[in-house]
Protein backbone atom coordinates (compact mmCIF):
# COMPACT_ATOMS: atom_id res chain seq x y z
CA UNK A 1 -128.27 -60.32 -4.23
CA UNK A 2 -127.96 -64.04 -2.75
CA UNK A 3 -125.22 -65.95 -2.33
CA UNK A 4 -125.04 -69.31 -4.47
CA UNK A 5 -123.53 -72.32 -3.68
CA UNK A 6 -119.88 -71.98 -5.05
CA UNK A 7 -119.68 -76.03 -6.03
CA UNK A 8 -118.95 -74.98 -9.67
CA UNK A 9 -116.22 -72.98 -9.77
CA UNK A 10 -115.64 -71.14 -13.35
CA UNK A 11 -112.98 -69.84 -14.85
CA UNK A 12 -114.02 -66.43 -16.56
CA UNK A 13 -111.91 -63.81 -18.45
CA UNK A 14 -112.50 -59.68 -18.93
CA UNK A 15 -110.31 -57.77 -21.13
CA UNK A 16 -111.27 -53.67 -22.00
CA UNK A 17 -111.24 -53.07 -25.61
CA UNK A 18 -111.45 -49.72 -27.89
CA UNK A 19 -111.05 -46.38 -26.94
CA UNK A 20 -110.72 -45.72 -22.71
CA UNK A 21 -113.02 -44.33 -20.90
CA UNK A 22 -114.37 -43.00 -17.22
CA UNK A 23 -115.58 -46.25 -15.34
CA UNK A 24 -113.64 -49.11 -16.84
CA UNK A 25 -112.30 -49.63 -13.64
CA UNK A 26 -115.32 -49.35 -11.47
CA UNK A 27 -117.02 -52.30 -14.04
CA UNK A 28 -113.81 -54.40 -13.31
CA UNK A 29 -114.05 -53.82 -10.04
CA UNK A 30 -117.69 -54.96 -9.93
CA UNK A 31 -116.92 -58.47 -11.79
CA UNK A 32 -114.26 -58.93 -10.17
CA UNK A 33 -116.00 -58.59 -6.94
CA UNK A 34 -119.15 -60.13 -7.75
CA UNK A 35 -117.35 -63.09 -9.25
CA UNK A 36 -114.94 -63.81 -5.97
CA UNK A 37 -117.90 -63.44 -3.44
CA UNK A 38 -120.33 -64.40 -4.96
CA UNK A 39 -119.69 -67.19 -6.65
CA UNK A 40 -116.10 -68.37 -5.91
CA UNK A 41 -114.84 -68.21 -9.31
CA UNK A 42 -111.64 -67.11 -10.57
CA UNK A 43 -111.43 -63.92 -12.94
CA UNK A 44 -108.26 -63.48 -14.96
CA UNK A 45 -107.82 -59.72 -16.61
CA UNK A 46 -106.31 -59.97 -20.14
CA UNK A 47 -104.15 -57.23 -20.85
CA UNK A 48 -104.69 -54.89 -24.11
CA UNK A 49 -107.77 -56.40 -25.18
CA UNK A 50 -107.38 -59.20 -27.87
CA UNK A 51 -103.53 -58.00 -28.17
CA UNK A 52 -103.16 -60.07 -24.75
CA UNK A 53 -104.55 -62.92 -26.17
CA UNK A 54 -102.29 -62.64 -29.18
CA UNK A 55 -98.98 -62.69 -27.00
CA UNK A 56 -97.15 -65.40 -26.20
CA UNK A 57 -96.76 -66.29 -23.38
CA UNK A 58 -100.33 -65.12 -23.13
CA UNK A 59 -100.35 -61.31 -21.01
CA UNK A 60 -103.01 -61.58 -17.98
CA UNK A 61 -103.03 -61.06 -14.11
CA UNK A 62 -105.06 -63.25 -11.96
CA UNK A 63 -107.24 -60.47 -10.34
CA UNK A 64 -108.07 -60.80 -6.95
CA UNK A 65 -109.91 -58.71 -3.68
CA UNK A 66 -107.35 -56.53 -3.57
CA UNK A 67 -108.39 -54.57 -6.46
CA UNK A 68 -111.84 -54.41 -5.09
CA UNK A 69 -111.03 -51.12 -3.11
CA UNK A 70 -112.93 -47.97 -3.40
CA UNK A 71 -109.92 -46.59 -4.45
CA UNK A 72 -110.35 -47.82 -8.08
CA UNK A 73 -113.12 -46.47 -8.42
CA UNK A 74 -112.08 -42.67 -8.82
CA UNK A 75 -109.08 -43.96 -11.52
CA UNK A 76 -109.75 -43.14 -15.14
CA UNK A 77 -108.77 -45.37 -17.54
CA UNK A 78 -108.23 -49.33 -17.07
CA UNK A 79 -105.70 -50.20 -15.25
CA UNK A 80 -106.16 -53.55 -17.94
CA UNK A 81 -104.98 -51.58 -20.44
CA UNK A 82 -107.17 -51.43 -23.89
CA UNK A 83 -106.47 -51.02 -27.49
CA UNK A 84 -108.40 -49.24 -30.77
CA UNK A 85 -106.36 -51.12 -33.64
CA UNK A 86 -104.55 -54.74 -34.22
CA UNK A 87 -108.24 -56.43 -35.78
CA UNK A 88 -107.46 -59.87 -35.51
CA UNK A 89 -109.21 -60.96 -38.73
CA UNK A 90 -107.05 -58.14 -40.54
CA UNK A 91 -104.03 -58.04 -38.53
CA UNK A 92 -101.03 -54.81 -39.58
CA UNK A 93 -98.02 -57.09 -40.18
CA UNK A 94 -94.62 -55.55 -40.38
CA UNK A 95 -94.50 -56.21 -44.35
CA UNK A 96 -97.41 -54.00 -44.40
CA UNK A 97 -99.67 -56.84 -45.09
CA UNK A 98 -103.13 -57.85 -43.28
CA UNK A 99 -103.16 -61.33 -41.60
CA UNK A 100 -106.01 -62.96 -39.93
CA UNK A 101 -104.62 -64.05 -36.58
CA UNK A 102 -107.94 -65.19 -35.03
CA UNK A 103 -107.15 -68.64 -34.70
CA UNK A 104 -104.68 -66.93 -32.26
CA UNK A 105 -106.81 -65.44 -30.27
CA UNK A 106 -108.82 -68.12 -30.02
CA UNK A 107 -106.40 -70.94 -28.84
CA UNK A 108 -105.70 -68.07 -26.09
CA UNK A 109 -109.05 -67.96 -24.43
CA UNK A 110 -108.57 -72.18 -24.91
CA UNK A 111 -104.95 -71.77 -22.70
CA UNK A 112 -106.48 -70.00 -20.09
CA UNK A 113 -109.39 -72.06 -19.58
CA UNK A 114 -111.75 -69.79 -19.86
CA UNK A 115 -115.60 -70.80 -19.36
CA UNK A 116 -116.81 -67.24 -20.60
CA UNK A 117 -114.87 -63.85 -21.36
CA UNK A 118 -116.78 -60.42 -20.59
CA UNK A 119 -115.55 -58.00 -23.06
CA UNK A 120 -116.08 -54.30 -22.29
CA UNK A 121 -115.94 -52.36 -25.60
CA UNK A 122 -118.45 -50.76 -28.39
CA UNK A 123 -119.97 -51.54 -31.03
CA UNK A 124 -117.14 -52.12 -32.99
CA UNK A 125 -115.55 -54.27 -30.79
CA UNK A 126 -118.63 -56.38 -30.04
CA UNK A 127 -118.23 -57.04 -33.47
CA UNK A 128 -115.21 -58.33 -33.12
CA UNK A 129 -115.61 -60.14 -30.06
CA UNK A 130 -118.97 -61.56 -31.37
CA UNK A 131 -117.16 -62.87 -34.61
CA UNK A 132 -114.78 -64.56 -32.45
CA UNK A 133 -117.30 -66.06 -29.68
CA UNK A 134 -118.90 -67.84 -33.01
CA UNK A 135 -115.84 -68.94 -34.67
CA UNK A 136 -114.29 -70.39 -31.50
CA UNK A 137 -117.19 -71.27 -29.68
CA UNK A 138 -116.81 -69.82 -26.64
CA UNK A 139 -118.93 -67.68 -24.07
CA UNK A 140 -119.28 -64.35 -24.81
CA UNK A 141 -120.90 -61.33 -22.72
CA UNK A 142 -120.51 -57.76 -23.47
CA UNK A 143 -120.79 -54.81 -21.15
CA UNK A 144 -120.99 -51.71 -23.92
CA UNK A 145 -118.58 -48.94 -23.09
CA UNK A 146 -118.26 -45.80 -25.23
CA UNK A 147 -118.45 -42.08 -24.77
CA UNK A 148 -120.02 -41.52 -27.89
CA UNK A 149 -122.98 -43.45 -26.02
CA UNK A 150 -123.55 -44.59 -29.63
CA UNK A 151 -123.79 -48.44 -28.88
CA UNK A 152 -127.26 -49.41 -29.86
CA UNK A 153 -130.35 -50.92 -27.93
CA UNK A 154 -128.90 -49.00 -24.13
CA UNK A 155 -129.75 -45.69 -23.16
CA UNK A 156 -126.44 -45.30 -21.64
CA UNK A 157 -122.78 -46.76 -22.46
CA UNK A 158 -119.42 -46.06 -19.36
CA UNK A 159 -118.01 -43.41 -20.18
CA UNK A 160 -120.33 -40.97 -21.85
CA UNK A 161 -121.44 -39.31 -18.60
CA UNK A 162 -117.95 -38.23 -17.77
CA UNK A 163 -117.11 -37.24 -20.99
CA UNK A 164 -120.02 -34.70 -21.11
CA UNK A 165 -118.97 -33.31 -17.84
CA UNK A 166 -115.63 -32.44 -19.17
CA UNK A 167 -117.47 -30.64 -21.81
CA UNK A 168 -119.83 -29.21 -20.25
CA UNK A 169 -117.12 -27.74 -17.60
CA UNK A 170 -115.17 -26.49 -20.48
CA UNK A 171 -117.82 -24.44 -21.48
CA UNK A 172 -117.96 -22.83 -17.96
CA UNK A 173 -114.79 -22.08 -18.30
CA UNK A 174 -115.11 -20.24 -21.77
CA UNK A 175 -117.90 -18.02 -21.14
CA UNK A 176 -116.05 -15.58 -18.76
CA UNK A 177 -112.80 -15.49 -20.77
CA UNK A 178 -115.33 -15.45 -24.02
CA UNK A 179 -117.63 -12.41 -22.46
CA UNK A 180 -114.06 -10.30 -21.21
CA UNK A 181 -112.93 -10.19 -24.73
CA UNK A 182 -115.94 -9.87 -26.72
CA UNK A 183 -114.80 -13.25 -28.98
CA UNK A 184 -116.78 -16.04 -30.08
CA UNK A 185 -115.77 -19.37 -28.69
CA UNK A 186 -115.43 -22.70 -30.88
CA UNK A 187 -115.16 -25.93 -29.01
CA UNK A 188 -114.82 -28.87 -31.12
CA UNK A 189 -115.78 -32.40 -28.79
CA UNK A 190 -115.48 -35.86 -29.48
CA UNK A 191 -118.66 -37.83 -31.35
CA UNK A 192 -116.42 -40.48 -33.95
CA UNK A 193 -119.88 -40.44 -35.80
CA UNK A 194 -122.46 -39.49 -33.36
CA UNK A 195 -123.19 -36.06 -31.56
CA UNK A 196 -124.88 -37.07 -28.30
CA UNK A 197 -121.80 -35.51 -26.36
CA UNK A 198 -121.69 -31.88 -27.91
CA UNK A 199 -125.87 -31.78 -27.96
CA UNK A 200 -125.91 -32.68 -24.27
CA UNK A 201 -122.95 -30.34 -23.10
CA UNK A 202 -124.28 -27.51 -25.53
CA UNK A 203 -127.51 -27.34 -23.42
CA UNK A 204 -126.03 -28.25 -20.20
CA UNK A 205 -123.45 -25.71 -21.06
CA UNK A 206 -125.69 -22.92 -22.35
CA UNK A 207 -123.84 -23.11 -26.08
CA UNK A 208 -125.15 -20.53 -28.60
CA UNK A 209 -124.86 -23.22 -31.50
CA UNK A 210 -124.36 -27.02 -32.04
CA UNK A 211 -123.26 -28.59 -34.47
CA UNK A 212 -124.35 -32.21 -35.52
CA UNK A 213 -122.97 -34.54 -37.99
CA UNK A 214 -127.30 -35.80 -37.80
CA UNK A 215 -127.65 -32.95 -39.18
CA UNK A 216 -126.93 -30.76 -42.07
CA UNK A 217 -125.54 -27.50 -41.78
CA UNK A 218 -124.96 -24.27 -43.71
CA UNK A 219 -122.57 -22.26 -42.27
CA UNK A 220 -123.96 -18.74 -43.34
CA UNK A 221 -126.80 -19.74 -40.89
CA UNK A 222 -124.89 -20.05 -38.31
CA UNK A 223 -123.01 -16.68 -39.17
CA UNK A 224 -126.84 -15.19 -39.12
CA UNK A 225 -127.55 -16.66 -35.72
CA UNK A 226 -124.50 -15.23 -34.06
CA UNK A 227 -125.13 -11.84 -36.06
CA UNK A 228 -128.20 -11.74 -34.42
CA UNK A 229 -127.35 -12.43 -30.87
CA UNK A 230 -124.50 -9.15 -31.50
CA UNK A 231 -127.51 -6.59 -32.41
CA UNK A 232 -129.28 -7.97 -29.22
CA UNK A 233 -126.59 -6.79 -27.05
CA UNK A 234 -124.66 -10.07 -26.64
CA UNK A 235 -120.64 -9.40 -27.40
CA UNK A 236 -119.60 -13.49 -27.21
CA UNK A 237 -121.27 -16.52 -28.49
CA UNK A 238 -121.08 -20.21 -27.67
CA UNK A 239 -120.60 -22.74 -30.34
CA UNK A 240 -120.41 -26.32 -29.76
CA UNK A 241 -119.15 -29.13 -32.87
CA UNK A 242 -118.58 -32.72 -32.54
CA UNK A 243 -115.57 -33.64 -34.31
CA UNK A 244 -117.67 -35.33 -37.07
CA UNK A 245 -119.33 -32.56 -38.34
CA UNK A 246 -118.48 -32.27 -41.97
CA UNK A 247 -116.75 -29.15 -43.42
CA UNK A 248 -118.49 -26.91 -46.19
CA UNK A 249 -117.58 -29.33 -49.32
CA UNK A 250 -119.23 -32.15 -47.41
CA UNK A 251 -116.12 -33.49 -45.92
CA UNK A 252 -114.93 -35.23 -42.77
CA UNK A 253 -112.01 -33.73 -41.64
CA UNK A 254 -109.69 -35.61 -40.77
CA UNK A 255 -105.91 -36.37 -40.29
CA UNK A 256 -103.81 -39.17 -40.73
CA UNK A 257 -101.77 -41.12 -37.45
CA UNK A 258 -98.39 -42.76 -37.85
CA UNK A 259 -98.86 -46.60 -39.17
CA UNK A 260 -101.93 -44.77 -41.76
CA UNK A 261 -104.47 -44.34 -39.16
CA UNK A 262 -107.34 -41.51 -39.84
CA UNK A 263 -109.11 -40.08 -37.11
CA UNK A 264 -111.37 -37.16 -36.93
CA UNK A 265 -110.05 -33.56 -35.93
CA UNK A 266 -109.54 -30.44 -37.11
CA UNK A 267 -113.60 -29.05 -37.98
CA UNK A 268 -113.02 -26.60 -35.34
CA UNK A 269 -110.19 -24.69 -36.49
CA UNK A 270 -112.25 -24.82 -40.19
CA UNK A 271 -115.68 -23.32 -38.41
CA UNK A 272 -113.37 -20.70 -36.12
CA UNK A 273 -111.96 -19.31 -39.72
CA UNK A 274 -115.71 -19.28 -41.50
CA UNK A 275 -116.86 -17.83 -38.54
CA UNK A 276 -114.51 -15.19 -38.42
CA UNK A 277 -114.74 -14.33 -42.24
CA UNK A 278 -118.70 -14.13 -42.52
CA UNK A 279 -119.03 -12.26 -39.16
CA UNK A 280 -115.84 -10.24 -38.21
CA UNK A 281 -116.15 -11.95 -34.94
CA UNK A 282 -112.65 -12.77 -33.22
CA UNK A 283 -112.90 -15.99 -32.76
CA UNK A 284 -111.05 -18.82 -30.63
CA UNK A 285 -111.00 -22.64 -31.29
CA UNK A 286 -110.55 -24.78 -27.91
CA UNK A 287 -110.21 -28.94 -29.13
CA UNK A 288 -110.75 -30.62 -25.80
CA UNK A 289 -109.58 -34.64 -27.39
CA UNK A 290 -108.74 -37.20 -25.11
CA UNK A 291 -109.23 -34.78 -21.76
CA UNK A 292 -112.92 -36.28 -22.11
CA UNK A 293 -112.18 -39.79 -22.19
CA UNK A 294 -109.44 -38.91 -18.93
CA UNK A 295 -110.96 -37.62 -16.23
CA UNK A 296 -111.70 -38.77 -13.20
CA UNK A 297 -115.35 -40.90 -13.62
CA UNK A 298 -118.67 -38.96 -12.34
CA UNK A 299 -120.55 -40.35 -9.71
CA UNK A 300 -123.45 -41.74 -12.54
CA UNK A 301 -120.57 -43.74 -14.73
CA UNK A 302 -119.17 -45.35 -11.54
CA UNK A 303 -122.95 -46.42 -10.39
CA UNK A 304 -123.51 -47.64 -13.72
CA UNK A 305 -120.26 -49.53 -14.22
CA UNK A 306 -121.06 -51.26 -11.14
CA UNK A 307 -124.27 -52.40 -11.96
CA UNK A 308 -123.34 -53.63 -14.93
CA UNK A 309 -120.34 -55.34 -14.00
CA UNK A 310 -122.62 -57.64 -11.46
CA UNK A 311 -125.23 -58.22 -14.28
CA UNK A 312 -122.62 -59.53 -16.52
CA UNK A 313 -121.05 -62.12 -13.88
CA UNK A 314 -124.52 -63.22 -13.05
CA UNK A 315 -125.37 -63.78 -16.86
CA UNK A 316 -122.40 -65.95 -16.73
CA UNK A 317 -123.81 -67.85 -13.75
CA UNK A 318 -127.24 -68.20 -15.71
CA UNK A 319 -125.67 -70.01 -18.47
CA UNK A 320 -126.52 -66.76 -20.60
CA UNK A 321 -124.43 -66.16 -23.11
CA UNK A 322 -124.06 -64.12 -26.94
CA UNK A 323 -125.97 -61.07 -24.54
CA UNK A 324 -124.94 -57.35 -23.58
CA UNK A 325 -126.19 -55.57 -20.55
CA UNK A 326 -127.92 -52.60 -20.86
CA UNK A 327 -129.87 -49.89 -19.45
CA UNK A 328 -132.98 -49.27 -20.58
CA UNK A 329 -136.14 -47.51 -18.47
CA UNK A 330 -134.27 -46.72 -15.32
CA UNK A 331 -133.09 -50.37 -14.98
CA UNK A 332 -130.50 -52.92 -15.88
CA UNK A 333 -131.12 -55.48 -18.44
CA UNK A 334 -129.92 -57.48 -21.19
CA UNK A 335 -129.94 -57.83 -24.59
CA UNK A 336 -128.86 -59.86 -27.39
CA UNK A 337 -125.66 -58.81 -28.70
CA UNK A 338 -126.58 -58.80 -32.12
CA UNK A 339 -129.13 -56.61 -31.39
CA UNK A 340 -126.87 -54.02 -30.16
CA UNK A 341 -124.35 -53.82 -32.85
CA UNK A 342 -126.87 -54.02 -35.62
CA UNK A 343 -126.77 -50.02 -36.14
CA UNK A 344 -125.21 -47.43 -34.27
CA UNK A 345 -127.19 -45.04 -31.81
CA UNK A 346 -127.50 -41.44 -33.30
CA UNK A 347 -129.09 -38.35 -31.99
CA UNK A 348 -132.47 -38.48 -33.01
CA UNK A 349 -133.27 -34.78 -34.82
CA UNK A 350 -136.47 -35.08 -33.78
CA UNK A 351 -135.97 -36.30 -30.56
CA UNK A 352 -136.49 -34.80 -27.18
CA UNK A 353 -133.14 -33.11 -26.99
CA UNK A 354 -132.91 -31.76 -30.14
CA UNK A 355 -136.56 -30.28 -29.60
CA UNK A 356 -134.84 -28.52 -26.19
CA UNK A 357 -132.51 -27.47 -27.86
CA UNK A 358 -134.26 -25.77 -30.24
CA UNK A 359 -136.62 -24.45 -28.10
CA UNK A 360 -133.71 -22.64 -25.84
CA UNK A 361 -133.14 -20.58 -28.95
CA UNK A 362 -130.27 -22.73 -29.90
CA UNK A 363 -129.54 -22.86 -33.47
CA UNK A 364 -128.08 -26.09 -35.29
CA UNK A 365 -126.93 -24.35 -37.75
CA UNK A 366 -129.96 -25.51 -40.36
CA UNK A 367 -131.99 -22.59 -39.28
């Protein structure tokens, strides 16, 4: 890409918000990069996501070349830091109240001078950020981040291609130890309400069954399917869930975090039991949790971070604003942000995947 004339220099903020993921720092890296050489602006990293903005004094580094090292690319996480919780238009007050503290966060991006803020996030905090861009009337641009891969109008979010790595090399892991003692193997994955990780690590992975919270299962059918695969000879099975399938009643399993907070866990020790019941099989439950979102990135979520990291500073620098990048057809683009947060991205049950899957003689447990 050329060079522009650096006679406008910007101020321009990023801050990582929601869950962590592989590649946060490669798409830091990028801006930050892309920013400094190619336009001669400054780029100031807020810490925590919107909790940075909230502190005062504000919590930021100026971020400079010497981040820009091929080194960061390999580190999980963000070395920004990020954060899941604290909404600013329903802040958790000690009291146990909920306080809107957006004005906050506003005057923030106003003390730092910012001419535009890149937020890295998903859907959920786009929607945030997006509130906030309108209220305050600042620059927005989002680079969509998620290993759900469940932000809408992109084919691919950071993160998600790590994340079904890990799974995928967990199941190559099982299958020996699953095979040497004649067991069936559960392994419940992260999908907070999509199942694009455990349907593209149960194929990859050569899983028996997967489980979908797209769609419905009965769990007698999957009993039947690995029945079947024990009078053909097999002695193990494969099963795959994403941590949002419901349980038999219909329910989302779930447990409750210190300060009230419910997240999803726990269908996997449910399906090893039914399993066991229906089929006799001995079964094992392996929950692999936040090992997917901490690995080291793959090769395809550093290559995409990067790309989109650029496309987001040179939005900036096109006075484009209220957009996300994306990647859609074997390219990077942009959309409108509203676009992408409209509705979430779910496996398609007719789509291509599912169809493979089906066709490999996988069941889905609707059979």
């Amino acid at each position: 890409m050329a060079t522009v004339e650096k006679s406008a220099p910007k101020t321009i903020g990023i801050l990582t918000s929601g869950g962590d993921c592989g590649g946060l720092n490669a798409t830091i890296r990028a801006a930050v990069t892309r920013a400094i050489l190619g336009y001669g602006w400054r780029i100031l990293g807020i810490r925590n996501g919107t909790m940075g903005l909230l502190r005062r004094p504000l919590a930021y580094d100026e971020l400079d070349l010497s981040i820009s090292t091929v080194n960061i690319l390999r580190q999980g996480g963000t070395i920004l830091g990020t954060t899941n919780k604290g909404d600013p238009f329903a802040f958790p007050m000690p009291d146990g109240s909920l306080c809107d503290r957006s004005d906050e966060v506003i005057e923030g991006i106003r003390m730092l001078g910012l001419d535009a803020l890149i937020g890295v996030g998903g859907d959920g905090s786009f929607t945030i950020l997006r509130r906030l861009a309108q209220q305050g009337g600042f620059n927005l641009v989002g680079i969509p981040k998620t290993i759900d891969n469940d932000v809408g109008a992109t084919e691919n979010s950071i993160g998600y291609n790590t994340a079904v790595m890990v799974a995928t090399e967990a199941l190559d892991r099982l299958q020996p130890t699953a095979a040497s003692h004649d067991r069936v193997m559960v392994l419940e994955v992260m999908g907070r309400d999509a199942g694009h990780i455990a349907l593209a690590a149960g194929i990859a992975g050569g899983a028996d069954v997967i489980l979908l919270p797209e769609i419905p299962y009965r769990i007698e059918a999957v009993a039947a399917h690995i029945d079947k695969l024990r009078r053909e000879g097999r002695n193990f099975a494969l099963v795959v869930v994403a941590e949002a399938v419901k349980d038999r009643t219909g329910q989302a399993v779930q447990r409750e975090q210190a300060g009230g907070q419910r997240t999803y866990g726990g269908i996997g020790n449910i399906l090893g039991e039914a399993i066991a019941e229906l089929t006799g099989a001995e079964t094992r439950v392996t929950v692999l949790g936040h090992v997917q979102r901490g690995s080291q990135p793959t090769w395809d979520d550093r290559l995409l971070a990067s790309a989109f990291g650029v496309h987001a500073v040179d939005l900036i620098a096109e006075g484009r604003f209220d957009r996300m990048v994306a990647w859609q057809n074997r390219r990077v683009v942009d959309v409108a942000l509203a676009e992408a947060i409209v509705r979430p991205q779910e496996v398609d049950p007719a789509g291509a995947l599912v169809r493979t899957a089906r066709a490999l003689g996988i069941s889905l447990g609707d059979d």
